[in-house]
C-alpha atoms as a PDB file:
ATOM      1  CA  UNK A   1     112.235  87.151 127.280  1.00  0.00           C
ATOM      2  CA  UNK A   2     111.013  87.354 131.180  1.00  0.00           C
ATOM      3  CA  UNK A   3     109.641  84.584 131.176  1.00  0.00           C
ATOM      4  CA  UNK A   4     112.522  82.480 129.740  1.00  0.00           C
ATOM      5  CA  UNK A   5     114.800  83.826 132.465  1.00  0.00           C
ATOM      6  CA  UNK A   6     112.394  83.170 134.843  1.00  0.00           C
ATOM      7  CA  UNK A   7     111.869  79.856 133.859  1.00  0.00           C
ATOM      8  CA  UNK A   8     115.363  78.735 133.304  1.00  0.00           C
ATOM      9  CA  UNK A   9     115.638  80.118 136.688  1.00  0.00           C
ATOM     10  CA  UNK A  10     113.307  78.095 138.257  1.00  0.00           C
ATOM     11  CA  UNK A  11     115.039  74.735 136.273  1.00  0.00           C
ATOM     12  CA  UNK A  12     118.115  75.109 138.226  1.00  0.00           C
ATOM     13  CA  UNK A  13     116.021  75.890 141.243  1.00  0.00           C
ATOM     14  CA  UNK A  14     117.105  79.547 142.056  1.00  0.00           C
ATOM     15  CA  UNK A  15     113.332  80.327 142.046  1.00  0.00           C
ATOM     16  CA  UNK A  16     110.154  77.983 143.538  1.00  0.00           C
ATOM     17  CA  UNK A  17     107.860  79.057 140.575  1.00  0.00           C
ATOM     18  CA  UNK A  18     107.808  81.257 137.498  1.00  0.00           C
ATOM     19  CA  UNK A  19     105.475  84.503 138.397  1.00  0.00           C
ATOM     20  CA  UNK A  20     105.445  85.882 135.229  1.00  0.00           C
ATOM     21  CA  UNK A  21     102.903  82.818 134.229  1.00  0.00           C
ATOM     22  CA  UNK A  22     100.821  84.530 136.778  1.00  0.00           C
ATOM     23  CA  UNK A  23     100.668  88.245 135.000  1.00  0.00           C
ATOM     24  CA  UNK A  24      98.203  89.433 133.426  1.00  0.00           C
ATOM     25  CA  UNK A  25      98.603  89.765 129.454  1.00  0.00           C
ATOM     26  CA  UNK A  26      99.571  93.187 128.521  1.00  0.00           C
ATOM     27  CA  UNK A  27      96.071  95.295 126.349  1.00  0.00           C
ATOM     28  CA  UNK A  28      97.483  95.891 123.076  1.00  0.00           C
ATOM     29  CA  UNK A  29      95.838  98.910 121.076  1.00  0.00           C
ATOM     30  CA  UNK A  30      94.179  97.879 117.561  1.00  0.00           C
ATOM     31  CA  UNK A  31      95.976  98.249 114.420  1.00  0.00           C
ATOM     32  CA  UNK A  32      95.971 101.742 112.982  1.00  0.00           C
ATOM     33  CA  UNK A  33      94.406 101.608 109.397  1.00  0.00           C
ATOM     34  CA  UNK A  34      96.733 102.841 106.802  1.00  0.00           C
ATOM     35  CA  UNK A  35      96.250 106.351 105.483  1.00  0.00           C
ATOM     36  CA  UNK A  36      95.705 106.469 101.913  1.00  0.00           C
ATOM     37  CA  UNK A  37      94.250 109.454  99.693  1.00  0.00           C
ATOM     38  CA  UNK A  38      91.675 108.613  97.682  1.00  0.00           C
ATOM     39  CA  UNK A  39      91.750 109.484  93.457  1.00  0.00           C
ATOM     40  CA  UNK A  40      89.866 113.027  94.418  1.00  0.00           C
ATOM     41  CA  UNK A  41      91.534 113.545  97.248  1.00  0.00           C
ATOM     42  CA  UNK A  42      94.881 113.206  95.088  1.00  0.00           C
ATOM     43  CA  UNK A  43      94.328 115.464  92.744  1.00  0.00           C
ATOM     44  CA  UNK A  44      92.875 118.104  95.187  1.00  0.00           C
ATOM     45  CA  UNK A  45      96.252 118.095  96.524  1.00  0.00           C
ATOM     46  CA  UNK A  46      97.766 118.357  93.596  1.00  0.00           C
ATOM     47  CA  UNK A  47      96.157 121.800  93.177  1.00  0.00           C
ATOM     48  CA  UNK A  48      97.046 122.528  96.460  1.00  0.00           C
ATOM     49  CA  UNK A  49     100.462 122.599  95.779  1.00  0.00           C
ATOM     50  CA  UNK A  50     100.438 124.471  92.193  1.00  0.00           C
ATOM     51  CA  UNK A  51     102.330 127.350  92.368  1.00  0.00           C
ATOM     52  CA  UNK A  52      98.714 129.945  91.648  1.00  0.00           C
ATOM     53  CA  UNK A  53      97.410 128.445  95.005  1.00  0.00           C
ATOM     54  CA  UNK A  54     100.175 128.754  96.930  1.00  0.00           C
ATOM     55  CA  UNK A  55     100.850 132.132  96.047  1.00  0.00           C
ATOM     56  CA  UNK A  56     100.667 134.971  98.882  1.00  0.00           C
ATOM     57  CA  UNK A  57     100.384 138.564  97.705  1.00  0.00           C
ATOM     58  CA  UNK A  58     103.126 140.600  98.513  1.00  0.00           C
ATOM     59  CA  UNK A  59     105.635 137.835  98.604  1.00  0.00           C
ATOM     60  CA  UNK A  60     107.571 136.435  95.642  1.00  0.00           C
ATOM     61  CA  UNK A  61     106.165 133.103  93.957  1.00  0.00           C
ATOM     62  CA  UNK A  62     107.518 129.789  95.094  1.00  0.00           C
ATOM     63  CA  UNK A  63     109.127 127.499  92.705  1.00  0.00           C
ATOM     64  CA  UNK A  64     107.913 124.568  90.848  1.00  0.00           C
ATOM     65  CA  UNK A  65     109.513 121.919  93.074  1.00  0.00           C
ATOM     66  CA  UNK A  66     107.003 121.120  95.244  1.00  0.00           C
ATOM     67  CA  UNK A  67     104.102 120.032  92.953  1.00  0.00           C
ATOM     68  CA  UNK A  68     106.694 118.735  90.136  1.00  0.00           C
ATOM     69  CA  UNK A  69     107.941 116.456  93.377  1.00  0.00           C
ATOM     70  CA  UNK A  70     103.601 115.257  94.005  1.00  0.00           C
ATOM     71  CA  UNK A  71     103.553 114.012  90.731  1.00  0.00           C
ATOM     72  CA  UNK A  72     106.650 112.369  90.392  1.00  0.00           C
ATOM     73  CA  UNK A  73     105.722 110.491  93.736  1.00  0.00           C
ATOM     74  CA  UNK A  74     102.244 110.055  92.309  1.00  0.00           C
ATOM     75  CA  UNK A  75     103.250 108.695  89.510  1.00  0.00           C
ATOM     76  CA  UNK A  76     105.932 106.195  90.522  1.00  0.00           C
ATOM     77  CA  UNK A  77     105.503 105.227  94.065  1.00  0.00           C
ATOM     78  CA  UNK A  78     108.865 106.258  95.239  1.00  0.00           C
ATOM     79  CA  UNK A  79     109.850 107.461  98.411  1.00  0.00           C
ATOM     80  CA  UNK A  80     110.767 111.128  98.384  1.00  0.00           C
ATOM     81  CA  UNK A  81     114.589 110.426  99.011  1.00  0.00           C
ATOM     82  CA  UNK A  82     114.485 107.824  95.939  1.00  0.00           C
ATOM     83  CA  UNK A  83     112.191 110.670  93.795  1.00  0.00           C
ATOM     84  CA  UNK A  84     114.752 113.711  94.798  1.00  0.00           C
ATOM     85  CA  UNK A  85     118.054 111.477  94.404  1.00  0.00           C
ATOM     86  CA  UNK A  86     116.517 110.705  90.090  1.00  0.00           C
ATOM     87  CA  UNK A  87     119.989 111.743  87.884  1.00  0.00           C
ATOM     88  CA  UNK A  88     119.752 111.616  84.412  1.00  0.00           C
ATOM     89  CA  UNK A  89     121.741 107.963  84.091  1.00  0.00           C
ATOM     90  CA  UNK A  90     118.828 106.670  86.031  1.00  0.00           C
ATOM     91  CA  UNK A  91     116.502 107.937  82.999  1.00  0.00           C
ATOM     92  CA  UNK A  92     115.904 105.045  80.221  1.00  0.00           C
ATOM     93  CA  UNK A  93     114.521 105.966  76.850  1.00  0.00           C
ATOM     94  CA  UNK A  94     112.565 108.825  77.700  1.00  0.00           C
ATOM     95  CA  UNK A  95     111.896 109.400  74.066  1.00  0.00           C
ATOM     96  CA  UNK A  96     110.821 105.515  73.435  1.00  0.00           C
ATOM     97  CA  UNK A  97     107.637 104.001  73.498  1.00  0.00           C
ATOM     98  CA  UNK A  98     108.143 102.562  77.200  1.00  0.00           C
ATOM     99  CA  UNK A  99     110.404 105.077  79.263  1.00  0.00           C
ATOM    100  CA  UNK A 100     111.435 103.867  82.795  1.00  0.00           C
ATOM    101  CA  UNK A 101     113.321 104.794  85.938  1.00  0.00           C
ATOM    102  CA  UNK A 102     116.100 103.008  87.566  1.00  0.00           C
ATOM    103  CA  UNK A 103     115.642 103.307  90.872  1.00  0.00           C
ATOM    104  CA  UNK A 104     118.988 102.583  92.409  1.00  0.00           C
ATOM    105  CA  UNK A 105     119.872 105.229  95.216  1.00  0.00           C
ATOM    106  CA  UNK A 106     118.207 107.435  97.654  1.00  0.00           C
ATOM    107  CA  UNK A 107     118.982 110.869  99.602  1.00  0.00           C
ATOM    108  CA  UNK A 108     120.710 110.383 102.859  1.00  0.00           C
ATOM    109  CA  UNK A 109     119.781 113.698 105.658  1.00  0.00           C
ATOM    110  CA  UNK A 110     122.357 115.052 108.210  1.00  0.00           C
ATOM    111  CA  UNK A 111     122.394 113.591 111.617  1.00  0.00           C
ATOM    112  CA  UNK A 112     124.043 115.103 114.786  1.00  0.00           C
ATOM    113  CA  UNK A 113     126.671 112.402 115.048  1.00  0.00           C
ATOM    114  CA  UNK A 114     125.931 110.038 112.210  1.00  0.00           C
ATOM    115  CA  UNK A 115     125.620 112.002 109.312  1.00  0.00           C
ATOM    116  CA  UNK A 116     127.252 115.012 108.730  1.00  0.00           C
ATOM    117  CA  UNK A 117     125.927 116.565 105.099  1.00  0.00           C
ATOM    118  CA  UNK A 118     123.104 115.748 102.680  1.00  0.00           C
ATOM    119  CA  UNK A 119     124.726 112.982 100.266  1.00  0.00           C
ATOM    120  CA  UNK A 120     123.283 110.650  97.544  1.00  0.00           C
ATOM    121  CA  UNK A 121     123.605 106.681  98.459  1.00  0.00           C
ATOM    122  CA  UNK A 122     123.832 104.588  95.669  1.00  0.00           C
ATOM    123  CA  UNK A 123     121.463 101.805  97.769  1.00  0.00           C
ATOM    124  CA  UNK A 124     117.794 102.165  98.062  1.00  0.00           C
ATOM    125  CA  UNK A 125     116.474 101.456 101.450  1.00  0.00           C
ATOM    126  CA  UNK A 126     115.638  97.886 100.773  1.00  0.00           C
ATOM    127  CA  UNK A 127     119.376  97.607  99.458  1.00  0.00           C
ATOM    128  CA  UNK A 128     117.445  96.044  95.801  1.00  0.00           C
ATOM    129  CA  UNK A 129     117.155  98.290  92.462  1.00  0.00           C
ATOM    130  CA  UNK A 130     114.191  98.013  90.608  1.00  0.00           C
ATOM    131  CA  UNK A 131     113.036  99.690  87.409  1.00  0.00           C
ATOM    132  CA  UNK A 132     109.718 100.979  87.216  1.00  0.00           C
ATOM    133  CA  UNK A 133     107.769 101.935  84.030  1.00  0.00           C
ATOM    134  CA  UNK A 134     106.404 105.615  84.157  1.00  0.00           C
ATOM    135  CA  UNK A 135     103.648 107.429  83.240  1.00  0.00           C
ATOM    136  CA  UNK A 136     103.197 110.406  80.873  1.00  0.00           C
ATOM    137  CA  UNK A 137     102.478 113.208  83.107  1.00  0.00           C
ATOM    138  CA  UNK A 138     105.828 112.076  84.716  1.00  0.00           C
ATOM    139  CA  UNK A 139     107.958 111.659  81.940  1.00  0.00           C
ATOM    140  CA  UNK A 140     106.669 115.138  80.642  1.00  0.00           C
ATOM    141  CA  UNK A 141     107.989 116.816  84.857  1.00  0.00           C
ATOM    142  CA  UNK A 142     110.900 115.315  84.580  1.00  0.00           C
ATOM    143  CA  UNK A 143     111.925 116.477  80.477  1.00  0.00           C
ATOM    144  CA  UNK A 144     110.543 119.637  81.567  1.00  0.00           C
ATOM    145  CA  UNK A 145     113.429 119.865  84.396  1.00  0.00           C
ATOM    146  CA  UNK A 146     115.845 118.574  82.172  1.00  0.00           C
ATOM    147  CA  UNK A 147     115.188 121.320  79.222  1.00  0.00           C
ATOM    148  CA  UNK A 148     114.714 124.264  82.469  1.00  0.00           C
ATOM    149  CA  UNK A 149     117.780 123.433  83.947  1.00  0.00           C
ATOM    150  CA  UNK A 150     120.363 121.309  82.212  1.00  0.00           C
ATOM    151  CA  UNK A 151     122.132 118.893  84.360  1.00  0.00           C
ATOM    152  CA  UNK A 152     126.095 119.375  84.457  1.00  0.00           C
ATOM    153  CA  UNK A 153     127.043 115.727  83.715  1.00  0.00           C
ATOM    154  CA  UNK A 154     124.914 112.059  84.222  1.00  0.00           C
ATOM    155  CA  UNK A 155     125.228 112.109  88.201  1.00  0.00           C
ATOM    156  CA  UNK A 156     123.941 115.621  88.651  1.00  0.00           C
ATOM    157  CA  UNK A 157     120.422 115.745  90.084  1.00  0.00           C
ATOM    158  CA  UNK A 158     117.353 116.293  88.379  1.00  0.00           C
ATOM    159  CA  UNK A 159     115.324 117.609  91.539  1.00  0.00           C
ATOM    160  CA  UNK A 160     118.319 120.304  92.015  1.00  0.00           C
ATOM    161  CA  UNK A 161     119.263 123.248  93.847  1.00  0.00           C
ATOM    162  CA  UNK A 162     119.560 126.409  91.868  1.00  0.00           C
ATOM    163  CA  UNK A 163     123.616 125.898  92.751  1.00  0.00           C
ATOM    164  CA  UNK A 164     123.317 122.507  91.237  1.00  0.00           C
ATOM    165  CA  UNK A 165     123.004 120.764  94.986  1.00  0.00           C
ATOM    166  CA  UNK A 166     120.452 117.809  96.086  1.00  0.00           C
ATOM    167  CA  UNK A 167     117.370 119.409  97.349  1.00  0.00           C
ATOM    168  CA  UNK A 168     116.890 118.750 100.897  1.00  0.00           C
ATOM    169  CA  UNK A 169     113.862 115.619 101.825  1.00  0.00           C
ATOM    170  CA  UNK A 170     113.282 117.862 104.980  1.00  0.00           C
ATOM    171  CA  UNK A 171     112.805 121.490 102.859  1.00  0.00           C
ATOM    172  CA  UNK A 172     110.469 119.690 101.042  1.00  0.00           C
ATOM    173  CA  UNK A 173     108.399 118.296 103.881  1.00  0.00           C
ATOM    174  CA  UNK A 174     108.173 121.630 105.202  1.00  0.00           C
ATOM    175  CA  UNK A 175     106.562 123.009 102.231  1.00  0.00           C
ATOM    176  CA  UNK A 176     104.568 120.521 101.784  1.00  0.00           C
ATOM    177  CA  UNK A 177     103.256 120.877 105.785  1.00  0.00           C
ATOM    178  CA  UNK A 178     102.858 125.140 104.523  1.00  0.00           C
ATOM    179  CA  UNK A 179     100.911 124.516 101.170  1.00  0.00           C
ATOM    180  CA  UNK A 180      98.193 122.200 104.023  1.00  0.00           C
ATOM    181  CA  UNK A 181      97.823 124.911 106.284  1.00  0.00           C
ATOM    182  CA  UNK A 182      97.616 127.492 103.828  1.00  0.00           C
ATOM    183  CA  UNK A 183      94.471 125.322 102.349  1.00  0.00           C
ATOM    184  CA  UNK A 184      93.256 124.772 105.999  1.00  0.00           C
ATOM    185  CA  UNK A 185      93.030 128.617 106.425  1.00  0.00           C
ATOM    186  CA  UNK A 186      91.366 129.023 102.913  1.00  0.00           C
ATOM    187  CA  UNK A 187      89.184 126.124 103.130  1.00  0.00           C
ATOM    188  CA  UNK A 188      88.702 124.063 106.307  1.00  0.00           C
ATOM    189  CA  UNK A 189      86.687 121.350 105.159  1.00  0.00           C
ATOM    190  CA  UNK A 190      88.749 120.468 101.944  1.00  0.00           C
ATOM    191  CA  UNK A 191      91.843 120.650 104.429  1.00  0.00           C
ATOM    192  CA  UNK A 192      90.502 118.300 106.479  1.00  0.00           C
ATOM    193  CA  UNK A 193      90.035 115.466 104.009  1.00  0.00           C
ATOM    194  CA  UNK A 194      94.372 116.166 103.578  1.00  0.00           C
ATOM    195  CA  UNK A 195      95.009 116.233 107.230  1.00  0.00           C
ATOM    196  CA  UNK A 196      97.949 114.645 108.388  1.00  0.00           C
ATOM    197  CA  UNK A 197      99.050 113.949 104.658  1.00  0.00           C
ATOM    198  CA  UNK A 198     102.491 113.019 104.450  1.00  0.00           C
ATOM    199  CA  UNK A 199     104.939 112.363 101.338  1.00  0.00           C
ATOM    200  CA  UNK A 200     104.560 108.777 102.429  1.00  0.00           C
ATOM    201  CA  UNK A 201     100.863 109.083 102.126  1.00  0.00           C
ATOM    202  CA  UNK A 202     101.528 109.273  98.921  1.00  0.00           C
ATOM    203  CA  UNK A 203     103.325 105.837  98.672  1.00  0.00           C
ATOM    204  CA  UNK A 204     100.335 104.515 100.282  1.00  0.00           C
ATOM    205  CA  UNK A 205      97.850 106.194  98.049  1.00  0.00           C
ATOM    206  CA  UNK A 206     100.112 104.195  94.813  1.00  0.00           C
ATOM    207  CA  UNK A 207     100.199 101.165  96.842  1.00  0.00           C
ATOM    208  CA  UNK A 208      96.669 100.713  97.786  1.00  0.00           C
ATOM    209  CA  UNK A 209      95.221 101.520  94.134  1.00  0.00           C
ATOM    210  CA  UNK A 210      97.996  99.565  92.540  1.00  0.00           C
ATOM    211  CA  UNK A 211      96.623  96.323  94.854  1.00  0.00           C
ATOM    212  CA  UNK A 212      92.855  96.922  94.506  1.00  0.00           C
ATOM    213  CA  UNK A 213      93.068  97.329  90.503  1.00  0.00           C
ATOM    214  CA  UNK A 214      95.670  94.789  89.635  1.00  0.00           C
ATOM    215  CA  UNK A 215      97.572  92.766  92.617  1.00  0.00           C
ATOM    216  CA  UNK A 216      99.374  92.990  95.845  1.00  0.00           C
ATOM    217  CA  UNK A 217     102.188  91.143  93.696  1.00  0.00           C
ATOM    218  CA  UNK A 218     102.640  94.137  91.375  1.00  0.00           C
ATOM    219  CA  UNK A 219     102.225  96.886  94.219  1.00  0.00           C
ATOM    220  CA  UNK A 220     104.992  94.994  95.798  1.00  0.00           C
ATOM    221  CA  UNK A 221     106.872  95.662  93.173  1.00  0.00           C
ATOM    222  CA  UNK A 222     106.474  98.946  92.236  1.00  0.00           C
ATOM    223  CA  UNK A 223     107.261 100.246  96.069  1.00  0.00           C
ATOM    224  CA  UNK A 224     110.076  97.809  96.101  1.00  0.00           C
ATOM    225  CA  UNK A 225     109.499  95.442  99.096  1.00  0.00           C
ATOM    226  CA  UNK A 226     111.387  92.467  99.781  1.00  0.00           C
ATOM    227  CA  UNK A 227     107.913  90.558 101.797  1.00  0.00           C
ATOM    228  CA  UNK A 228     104.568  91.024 100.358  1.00  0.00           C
ATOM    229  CA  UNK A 229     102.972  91.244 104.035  1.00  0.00           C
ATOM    230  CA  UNK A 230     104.931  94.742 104.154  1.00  0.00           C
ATOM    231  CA  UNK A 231     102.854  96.159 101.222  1.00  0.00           C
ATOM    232  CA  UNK A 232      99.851  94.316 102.832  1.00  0.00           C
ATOM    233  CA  UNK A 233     100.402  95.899 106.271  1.00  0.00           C
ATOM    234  CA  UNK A 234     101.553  99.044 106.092  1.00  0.00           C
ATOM    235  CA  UNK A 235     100.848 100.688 102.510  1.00  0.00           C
ATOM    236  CA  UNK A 236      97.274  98.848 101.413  1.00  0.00           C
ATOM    237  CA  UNK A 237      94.201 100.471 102.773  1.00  0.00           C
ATOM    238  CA  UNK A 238      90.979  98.587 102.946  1.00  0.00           C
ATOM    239  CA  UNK A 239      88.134  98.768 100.379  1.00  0.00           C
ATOM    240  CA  UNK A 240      84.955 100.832 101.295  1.00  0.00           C
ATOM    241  CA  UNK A 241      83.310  97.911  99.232  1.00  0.00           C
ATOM    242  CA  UNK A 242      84.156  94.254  98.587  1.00  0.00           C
ATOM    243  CA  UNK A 243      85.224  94.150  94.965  1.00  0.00           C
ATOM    244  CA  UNK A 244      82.644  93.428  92.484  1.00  0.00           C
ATOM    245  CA  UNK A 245      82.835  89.379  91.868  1.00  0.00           C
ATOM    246  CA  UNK A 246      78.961  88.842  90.272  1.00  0.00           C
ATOM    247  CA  UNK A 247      80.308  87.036  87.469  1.00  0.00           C
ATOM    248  CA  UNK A 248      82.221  84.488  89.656  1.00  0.00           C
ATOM    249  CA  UNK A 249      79.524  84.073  92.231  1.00  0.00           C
ATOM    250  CA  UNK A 250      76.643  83.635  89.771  1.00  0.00           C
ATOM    251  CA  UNK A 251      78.590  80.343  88.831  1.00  0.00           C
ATOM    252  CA  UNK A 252      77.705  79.089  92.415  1.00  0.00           C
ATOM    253  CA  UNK A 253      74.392  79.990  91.731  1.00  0.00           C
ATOM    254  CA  UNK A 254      73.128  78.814  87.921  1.00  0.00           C
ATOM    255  CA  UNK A 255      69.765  77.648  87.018  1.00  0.00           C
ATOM    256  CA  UNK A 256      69.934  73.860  88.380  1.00  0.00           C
ATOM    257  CA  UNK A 257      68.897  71.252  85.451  1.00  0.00           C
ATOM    258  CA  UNK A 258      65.743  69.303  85.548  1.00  0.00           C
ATOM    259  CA  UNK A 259      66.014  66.281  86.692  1.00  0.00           C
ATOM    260  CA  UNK A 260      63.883  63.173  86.702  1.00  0.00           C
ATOM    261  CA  UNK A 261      64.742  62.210  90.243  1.00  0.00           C
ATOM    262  CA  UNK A 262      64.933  65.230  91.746  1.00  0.00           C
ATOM    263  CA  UNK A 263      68.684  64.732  92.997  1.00  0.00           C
ATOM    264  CA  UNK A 264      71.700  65.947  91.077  1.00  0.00           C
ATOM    265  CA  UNK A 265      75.202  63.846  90.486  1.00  0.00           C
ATOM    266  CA  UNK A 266      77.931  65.033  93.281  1.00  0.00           C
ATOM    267  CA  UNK A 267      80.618  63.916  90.894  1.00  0.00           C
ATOM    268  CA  UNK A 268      81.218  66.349  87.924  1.00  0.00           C
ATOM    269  CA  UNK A 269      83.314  63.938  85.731  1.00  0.00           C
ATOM    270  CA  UNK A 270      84.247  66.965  83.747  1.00  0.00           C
ATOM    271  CA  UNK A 271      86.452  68.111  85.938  1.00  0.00           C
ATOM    272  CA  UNK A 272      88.400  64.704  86.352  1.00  0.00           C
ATOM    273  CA  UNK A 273      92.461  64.982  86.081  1.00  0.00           C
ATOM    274  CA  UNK A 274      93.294  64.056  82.300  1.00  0.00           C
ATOM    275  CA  UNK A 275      94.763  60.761  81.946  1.00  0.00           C
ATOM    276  CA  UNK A 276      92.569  59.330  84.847  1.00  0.00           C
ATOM    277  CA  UNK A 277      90.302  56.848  84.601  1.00  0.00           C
ATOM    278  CA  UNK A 278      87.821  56.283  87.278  1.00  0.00           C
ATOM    279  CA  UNK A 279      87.208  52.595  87.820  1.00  0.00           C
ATOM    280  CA  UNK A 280      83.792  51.220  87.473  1.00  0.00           C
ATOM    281  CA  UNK A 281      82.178  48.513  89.803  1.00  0.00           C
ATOM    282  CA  UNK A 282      82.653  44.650  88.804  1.00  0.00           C
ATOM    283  CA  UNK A 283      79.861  42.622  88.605  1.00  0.00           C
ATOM    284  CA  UNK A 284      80.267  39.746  89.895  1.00  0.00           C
ATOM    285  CA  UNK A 285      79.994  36.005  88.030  1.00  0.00           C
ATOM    286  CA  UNK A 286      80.766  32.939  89.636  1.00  0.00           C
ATOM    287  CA  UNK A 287      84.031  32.432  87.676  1.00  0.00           C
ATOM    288  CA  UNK A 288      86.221  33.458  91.293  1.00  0.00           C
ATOM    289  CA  UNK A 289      89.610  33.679  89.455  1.00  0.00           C
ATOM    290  CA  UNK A 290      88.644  36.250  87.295  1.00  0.00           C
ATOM    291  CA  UNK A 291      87.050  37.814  90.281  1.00  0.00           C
ATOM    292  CA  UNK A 292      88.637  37.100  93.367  1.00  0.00           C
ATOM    293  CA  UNK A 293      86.760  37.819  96.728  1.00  0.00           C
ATOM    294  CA  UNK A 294      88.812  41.380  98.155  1.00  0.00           C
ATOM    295  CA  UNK A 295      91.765  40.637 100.826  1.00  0.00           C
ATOM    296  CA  UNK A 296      92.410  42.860 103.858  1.00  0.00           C
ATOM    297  CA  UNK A 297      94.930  45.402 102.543  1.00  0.00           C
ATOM    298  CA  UNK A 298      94.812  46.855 106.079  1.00  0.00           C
ATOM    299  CA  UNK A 299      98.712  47.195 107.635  1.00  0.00           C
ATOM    300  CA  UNK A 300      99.913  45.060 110.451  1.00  0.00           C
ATOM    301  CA  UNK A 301      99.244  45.931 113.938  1.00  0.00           C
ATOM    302  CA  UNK A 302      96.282  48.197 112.823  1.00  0.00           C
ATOM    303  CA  UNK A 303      92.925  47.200 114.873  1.00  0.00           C
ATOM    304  CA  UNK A 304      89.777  47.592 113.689  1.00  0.00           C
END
C-alpha cells in the first residue's frame, strides 16, 4: 500500500523517486505446522479426561461433560461452539441405520461491549449448514444425555446446564486446560505429547486423518469450509511418510518386453481417443491427382 502512494506520488511529481523500491524486503518467519494429535495420542486424552482420572481425593467428582464433549468433537469434527449449541431438532434418526447431525448454529460468548450474555446463533461460523453422518460412540454420548437429562422442548440444549442453560465454550476450555496439568503433574512425559492441546486440536486431529485416509474434498466437508486451501492450510498436518503408492509406481516400472530390435514403440495405440483414427503414410504412385504434391498451409505474413 506504501508503495502505491509513493508511486502515485511520484506520477504527479510531488516526490523525485519512490524509496520504498529501495527497502529492504521484510524476513517473514516460516509457516507453523499444524498441530494435530495422532490416533494414540487421541485416545490418551480421552482417558485423560474420564471422570476416574480426573478425580482428586477429598473433592467431589466432576461431571461427565468434559469427556462426553472429546468425543463428540472426536467424532464429528465440530467446533466446540457448534458441538455445545447440538438441540435435539438438530438430531436425525438416531434410531435408523444412518443417524446424522444438522449442524446449523453455534454458541456465541459474552463480550465487554459486543456481546452481553451467552446465546445460541442459528448461523455456523461459515454462515453454511451441513449435515454430517456420525459415528456410534457418538450417537451412544449423545442418547445417553438425552435419557440422563431430558430436554424441555426441541430447542433446549443437549450439552446443558443442570438449570437447563447452554454450557459455557470458555468453562469448558478451562477444564479441559485442568484435566492437562493434572496429567502433567501425574505423568510428565505422557503430558508432554498433549501439550498445548486445544479443543481446536481436535478439529485438526479429524481433519488431518479424514484427508490422509480418504480426501481433502471430504475433510472439507466434514469441518465445513467454504475453500479447500483452508482445510489444506490450517487443519491438515503433514505425513511422517509419503503414502504407500507401490502398486501405482510398479506400473512405471514393469518387466520391458523382448524385443527384436532392441527399441520399444513410443506410441501406445491403446491408449488412442475412441473414434480416432490415426492416419497412415501415402505411398506415393505417379498418378499426381490422386496424390497431389503438399501445398504450404503456412498463414500469411508468417516467415520461415
Amino acid at each position: 500500500m506504501l508503495t502505491g502512494m509513493l508511486g502515485l506520488a511520484v506520477s504527479h511529481g510531488a516526490l523525485p523517486a519512490n524509496p520504498m523500491r529501495d527497502t529492504a524486503t521484510s524476513a517473514r518467519e516460516s509457516k507453523r505446522e499444524v498441530q494435530f494429535l495422532t490416533v494414540s495420542q487421541a485416545q490418551t486424552l480421552r482417558h485423560l479426561v474420564r471422570r476416574s482420572s480426573m478425580r482428586v481425593e477429598g473433592r467431589r467428582m466432576a461431571n461427565v461433560d468434559l469427556e462426553e464433549l472429546v468425543d463428540v468433537l472426536l467424532g464429528t469434527g465440530c467446533r466446540e461452539g457448534e458441538a455445545l449449541a447440538i438441540r435435539p431438532r438438530d438430531l436425525i434418526d438416531l434410531d435408523g441405520t444412518v443417524p446424522m447431525l444438522h449442524v446449523c448454529g453455534t454458541l456465541v460468548e459474552p463480550r465487554g461491549g459486543f456481546v452481553e450474555v451467552l446465546h445460541r446463533q442459528d448461523t455456523t461460523k461459515s454462515r453454511e449448514d451441513r449435515t454430517l453422518i456420525l459415528p456410534d460412540r457418538v450417537v451412544e454420548v449423545l442418547k445417553r444425555r438425552i435419557d440422563r437429562t431430558p430436554p424441555a422442548d426441541p430447542d433446549a440444549p443437549i450439552f446443558g446446564t443442570r438449570f437447563g442453560t447452554w454450557i459455557s465454550p470458555s468453562n469448558m476450555r478451562t477444564r479441559l486446560r485442568r484435566a492437562l496439568s493434572r496429567a502433567e503433574a501425574a505423568d510428565p512425559v505422557t503430558a508432554d505429547d498433549l501439550a498445548g492441546t486445544t479443543f481446536h486440536t481436535l478439529r485438526r486431529t479429524v481433519g488431518t486423518l479424514i484427508a490422509h485416509e480418504i480426501s481433502l474434498d471430504a475433510a472439507r466437508a466434514q469441518l465445513g469450509h467454504r475453500d479447500p486451501s483452508v482445510t489444506f492450510q490450517h487443519y491438515v498436518g503433514r505425513r511422517a511418510v509419503a503414502p504407500d503408492v507401490r502398486t501405482i509406481l510398479d506400473r512405471l516400472l514393469g518387466d520391458l518386453p523382448a524385443t527384436g530390435s532392441g527399441t520399444l514403440p513410443c506410441r501406445d495405440s491403446s491408449h488412442r481417443a475412441p473414434g480416432v483414427t490415426l492416419p497412415t503414410r501415402l505411398q506415393r504412385s505417379g498418378d499426381p491427382e490422386r496424390h497431389p504434391p503438399p501445398t504450404d498451409m503456412r498463414p500469411r505474413g508468417i516467415g520461415r
